[in-house]
C-alpha atoms as a PDB file:
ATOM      1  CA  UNK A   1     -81.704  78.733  17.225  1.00  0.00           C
ATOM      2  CA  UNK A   2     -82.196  80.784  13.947  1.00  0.00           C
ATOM      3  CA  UNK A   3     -80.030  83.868  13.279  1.00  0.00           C
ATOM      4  CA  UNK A   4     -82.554  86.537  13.980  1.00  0.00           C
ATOM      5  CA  UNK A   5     -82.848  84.983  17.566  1.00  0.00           C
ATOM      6  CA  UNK A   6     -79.266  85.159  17.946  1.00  0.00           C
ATOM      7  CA  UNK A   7     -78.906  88.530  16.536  1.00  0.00           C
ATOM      8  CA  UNK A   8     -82.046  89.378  19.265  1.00  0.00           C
ATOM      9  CA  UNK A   9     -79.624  88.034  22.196  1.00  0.00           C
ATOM     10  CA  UNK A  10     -77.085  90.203  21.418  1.00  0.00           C
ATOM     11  CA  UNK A  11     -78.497  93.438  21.043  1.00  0.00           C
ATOM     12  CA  UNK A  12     -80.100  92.924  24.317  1.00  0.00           C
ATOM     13  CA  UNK A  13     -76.399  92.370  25.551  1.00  0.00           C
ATOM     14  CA  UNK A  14     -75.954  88.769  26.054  1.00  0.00           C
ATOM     15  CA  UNK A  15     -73.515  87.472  24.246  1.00  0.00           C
ATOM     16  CA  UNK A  16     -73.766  83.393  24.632  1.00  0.00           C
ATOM     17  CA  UNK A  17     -70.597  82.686  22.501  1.00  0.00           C
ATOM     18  CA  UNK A  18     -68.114  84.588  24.344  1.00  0.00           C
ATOM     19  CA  UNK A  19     -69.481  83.043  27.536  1.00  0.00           C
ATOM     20  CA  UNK A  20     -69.307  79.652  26.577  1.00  0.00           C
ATOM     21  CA  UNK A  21     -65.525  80.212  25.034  1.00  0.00           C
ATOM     22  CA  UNK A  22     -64.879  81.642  28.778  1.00  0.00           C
ATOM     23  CA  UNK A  23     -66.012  78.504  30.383  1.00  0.00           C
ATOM     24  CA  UNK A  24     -64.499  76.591  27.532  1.00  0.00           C
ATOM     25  CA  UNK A  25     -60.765  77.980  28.134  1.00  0.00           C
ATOM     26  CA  UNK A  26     -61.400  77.893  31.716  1.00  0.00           C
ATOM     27  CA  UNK A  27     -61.954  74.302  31.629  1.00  0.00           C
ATOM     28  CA  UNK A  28     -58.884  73.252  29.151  1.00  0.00           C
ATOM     29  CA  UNK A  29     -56.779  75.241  32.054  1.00  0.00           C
ATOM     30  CA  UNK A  30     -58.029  72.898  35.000  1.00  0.00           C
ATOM     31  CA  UNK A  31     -57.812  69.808  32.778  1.00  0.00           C
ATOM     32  CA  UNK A  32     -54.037  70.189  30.831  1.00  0.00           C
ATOM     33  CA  UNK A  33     -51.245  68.842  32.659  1.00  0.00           C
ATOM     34  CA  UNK A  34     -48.292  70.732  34.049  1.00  0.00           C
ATOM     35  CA  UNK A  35     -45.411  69.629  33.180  1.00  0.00           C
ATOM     36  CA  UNK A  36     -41.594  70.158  34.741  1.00  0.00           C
ATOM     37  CA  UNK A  37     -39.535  71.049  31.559  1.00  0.00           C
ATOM     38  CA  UNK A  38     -36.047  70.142  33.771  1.00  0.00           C
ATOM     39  CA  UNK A  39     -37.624  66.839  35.005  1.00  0.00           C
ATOM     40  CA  UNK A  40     -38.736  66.226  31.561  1.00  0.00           C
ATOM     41  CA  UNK A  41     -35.175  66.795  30.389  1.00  0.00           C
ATOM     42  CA  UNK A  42     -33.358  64.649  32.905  1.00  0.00           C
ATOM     43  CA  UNK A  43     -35.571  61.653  32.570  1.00  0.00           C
ATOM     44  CA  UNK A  44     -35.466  61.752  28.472  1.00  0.00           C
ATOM     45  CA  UNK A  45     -31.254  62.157  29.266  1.00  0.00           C
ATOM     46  CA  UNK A  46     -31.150  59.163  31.264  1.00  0.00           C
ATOM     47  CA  UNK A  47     -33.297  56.989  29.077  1.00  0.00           C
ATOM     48  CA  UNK A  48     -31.573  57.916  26.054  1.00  0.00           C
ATOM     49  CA  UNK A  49     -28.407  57.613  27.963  1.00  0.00           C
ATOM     50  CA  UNK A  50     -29.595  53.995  29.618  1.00  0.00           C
ATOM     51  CA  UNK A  51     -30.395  52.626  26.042  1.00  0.00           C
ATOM     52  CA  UNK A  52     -27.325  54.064  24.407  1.00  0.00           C
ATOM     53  CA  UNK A  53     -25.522  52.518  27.248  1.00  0.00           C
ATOM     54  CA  UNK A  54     -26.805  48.921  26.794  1.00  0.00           C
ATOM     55  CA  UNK A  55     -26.529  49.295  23.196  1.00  0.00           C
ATOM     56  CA  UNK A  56     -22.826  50.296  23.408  1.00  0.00           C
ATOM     57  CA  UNK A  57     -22.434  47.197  25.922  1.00  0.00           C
ATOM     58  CA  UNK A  58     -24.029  44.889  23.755  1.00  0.00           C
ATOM     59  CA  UNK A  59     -21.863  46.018  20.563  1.00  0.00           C
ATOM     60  CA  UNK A  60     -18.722  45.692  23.629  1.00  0.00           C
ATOM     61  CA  UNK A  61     -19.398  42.240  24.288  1.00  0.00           C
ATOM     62  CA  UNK A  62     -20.267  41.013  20.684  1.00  0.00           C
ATOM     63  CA  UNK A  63     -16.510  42.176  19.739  1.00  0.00           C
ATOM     64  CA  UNK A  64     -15.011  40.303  22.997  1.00  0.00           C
ATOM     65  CA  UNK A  65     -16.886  37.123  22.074  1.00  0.00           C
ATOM     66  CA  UNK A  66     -14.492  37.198  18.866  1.00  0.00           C
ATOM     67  CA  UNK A  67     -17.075  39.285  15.741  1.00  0.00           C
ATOM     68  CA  UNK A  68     -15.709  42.043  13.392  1.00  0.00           C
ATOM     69  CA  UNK A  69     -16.707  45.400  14.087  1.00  0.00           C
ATOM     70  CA  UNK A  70     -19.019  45.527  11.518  1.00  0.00           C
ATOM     71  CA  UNK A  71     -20.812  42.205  12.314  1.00  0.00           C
ATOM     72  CA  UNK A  72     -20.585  43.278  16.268  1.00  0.00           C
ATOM     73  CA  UNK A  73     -22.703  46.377  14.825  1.00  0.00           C
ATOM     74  CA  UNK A  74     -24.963  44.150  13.044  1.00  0.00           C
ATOM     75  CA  UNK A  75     -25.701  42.181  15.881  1.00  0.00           C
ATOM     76  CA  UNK A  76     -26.081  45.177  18.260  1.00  0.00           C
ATOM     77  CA  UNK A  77     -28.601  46.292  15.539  1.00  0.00           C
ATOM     78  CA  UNK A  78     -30.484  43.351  15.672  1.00  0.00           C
ATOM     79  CA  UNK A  79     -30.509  42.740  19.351  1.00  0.00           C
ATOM     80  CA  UNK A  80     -31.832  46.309  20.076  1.00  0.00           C
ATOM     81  CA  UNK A  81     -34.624  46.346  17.609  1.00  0.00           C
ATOM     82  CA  UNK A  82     -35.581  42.677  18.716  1.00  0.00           C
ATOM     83  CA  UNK A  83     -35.893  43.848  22.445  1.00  0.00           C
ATOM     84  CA  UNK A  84     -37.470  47.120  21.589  1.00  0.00           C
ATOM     85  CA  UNK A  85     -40.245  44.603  19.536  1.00  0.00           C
ATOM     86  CA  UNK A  86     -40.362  42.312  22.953  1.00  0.00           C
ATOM     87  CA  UNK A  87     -40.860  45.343  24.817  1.00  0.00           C
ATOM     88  CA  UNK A  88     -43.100  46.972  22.861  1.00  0.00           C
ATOM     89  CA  UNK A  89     -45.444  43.471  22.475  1.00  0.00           C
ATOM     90  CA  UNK A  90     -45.268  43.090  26.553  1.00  0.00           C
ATOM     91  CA  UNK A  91     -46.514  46.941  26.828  1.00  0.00           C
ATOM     92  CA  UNK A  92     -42.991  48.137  28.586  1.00  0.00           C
ATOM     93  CA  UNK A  93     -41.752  49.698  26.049  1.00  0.00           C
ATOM     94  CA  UNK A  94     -44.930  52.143  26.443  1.00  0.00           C
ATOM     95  CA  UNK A  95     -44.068  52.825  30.079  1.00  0.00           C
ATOM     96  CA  UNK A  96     -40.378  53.470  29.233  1.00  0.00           C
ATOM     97  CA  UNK A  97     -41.743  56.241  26.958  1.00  0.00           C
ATOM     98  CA  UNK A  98     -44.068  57.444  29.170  1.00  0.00           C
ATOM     99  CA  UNK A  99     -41.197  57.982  31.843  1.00  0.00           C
ATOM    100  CA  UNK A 100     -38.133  59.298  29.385  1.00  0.00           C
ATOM    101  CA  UNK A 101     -40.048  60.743  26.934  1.00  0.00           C
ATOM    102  CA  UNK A 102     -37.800  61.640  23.613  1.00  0.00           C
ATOM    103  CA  UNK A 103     -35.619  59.959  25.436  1.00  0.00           C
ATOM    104  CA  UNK A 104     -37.192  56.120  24.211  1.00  0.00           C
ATOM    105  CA  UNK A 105     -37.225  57.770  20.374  1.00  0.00           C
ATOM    106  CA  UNK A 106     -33.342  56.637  20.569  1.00  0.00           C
ATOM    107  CA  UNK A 107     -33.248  56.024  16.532  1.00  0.00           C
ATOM    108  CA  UNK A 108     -33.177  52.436  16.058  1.00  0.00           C
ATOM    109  CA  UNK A 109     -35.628  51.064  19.836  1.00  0.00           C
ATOM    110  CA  UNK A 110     -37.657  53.952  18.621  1.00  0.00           C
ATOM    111  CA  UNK A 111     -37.805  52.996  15.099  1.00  0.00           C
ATOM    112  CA  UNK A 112     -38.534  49.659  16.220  1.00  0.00           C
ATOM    113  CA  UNK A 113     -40.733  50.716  19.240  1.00  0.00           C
ATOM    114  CA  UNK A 114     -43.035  52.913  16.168  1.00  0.00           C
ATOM    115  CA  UNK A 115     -43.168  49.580  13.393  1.00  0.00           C
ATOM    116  CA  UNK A 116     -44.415  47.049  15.833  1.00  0.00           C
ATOM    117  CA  UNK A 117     -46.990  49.046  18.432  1.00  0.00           C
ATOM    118  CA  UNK A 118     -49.819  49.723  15.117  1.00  0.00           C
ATOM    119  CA  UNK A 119     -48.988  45.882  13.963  1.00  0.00           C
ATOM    120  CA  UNK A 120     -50.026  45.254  17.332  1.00  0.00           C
ATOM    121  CA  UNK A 121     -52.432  47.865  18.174  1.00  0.00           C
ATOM    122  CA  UNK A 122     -54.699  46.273  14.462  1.00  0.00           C
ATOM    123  CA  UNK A 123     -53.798  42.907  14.325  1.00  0.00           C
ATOM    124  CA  UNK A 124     -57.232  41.822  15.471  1.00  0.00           C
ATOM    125  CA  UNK A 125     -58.328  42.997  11.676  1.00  0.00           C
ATOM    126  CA  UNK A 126     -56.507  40.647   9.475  1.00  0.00           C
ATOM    127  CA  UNK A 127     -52.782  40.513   8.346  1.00  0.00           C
ATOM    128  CA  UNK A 128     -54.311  42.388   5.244  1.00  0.00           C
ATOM    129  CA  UNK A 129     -56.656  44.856   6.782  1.00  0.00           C
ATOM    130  CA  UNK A 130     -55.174  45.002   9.997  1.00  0.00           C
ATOM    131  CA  UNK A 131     -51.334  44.681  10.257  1.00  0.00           C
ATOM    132  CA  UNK A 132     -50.437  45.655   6.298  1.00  0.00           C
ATOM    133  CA  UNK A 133     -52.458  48.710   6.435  1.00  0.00           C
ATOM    134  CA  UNK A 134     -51.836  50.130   9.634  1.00  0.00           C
ATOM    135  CA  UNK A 135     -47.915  49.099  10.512  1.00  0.00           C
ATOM    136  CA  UNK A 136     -46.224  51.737   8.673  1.00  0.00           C
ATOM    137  CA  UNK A 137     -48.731  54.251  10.160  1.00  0.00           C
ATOM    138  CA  UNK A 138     -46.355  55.666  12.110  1.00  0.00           C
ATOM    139  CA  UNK A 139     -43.158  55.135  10.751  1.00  0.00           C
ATOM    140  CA  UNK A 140     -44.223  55.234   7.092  1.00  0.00           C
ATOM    141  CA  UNK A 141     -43.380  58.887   6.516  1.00  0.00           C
ATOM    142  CA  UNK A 142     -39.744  58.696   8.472  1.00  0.00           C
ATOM    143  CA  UNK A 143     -38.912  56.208   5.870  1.00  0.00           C
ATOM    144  CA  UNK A 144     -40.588  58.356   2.770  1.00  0.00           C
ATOM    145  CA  UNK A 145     -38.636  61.104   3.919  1.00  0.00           C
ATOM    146  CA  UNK A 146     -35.471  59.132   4.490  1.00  0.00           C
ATOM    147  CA  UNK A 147     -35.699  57.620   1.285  1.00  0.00           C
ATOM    148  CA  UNK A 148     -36.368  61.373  -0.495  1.00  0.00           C
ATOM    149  CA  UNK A 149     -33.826  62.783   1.464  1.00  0.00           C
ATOM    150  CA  UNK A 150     -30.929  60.453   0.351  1.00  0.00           C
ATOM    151  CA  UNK A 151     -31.898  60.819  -2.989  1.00  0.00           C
ATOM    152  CA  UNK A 152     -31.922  64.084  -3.404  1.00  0.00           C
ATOM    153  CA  UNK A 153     -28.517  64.406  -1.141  1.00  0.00           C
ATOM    154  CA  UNK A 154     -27.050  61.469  -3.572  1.00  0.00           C
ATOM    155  CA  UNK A 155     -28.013  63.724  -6.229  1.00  0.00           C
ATOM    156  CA  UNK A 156     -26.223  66.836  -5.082  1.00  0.00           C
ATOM    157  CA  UNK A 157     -22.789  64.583  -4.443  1.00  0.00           C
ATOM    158  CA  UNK A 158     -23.670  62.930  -8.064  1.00  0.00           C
ATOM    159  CA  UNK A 159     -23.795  66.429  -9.654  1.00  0.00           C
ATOM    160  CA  UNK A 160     -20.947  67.757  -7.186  1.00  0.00           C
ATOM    161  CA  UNK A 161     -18.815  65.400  -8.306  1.00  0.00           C
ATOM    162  CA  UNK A 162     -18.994  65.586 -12.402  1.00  0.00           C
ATOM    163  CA  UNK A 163     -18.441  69.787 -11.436  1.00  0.00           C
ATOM    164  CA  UNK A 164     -15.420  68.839  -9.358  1.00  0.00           C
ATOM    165  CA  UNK A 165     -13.687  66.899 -11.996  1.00  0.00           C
END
């Protein structure tokens, strides 16, 4: 349709776009979810709360089986991430999230959870192609930021400390 017919439609009053955006915003309204903010809530509490839980169990039990604090930590650490990885490879870990929500992002299952679902998701394209390109997709620019944020925060106690003295 050329301009001039357009400009034609509307003079004689019909006005095509406006219609369409009508049916258009009508249509994302019957389609979008509703969602229950308080159910949303509880359910991201308890999922958080669950994996905190087991976490705080497992790091429990490490330190009754005779480790160190800090290697009890280390092997909490590794046991979460390596279930999060199992879960996430099985497709469970997806249906935890999609119950709890922010809940799953619990730092290190969701850290884990965000590493292994693109190696996954691409691995059918090569270890090159595939999983090297596309497994920091998600959690490439947490770590960037990390990084850039601890330097510049190691900076600030580096210069805070030569003014202090």
């Amino acid at each position: 349709m050329s301009n001039n017919e357009f400009d034609d439609m509307n003079m004689l009053g019909y006005d095509k776009l406006s219609d369409n955006t009508e049916v258009y915003n009508k249509y994302v309204e019957e389609i979008t979810p509703t969602t229950n903010i308080y159910l949303n809530v509880l359910r991201a509490y308890l999922v958080g709360g669950i994996i905190c839980t087991i976490g705080e169990f497992i790091h429990t039990m490490l330190m009754n089986a005779g480790l160190s604090e800090k290697n009890a930590a280390y092997g909490q650490i590794l046991i979460l991430i390596s279930v999060a990885i199992i879960l996430t490879g099985f497709n469970v870990y997806y249906k935890i999230t999609k119950f709890g929500g922010a809940g799953s992002l619990v730092p290190i299952t969701g850290f884990a959870n965000s590493v292994a679902s693109p190696a996954i998701e691409y691995q059918k394209e090569g270890q090159v192609f595939g999983i090297g390109c596309k497994i920091f997709t998600i959690a490439g620019p947490v770590i960037l930021y990390g990084i850039v944020c601890s330097w510049l925060l190691g900076l600030i106690y580096f210069i805070w400390g030569i003014i202090t003295k």
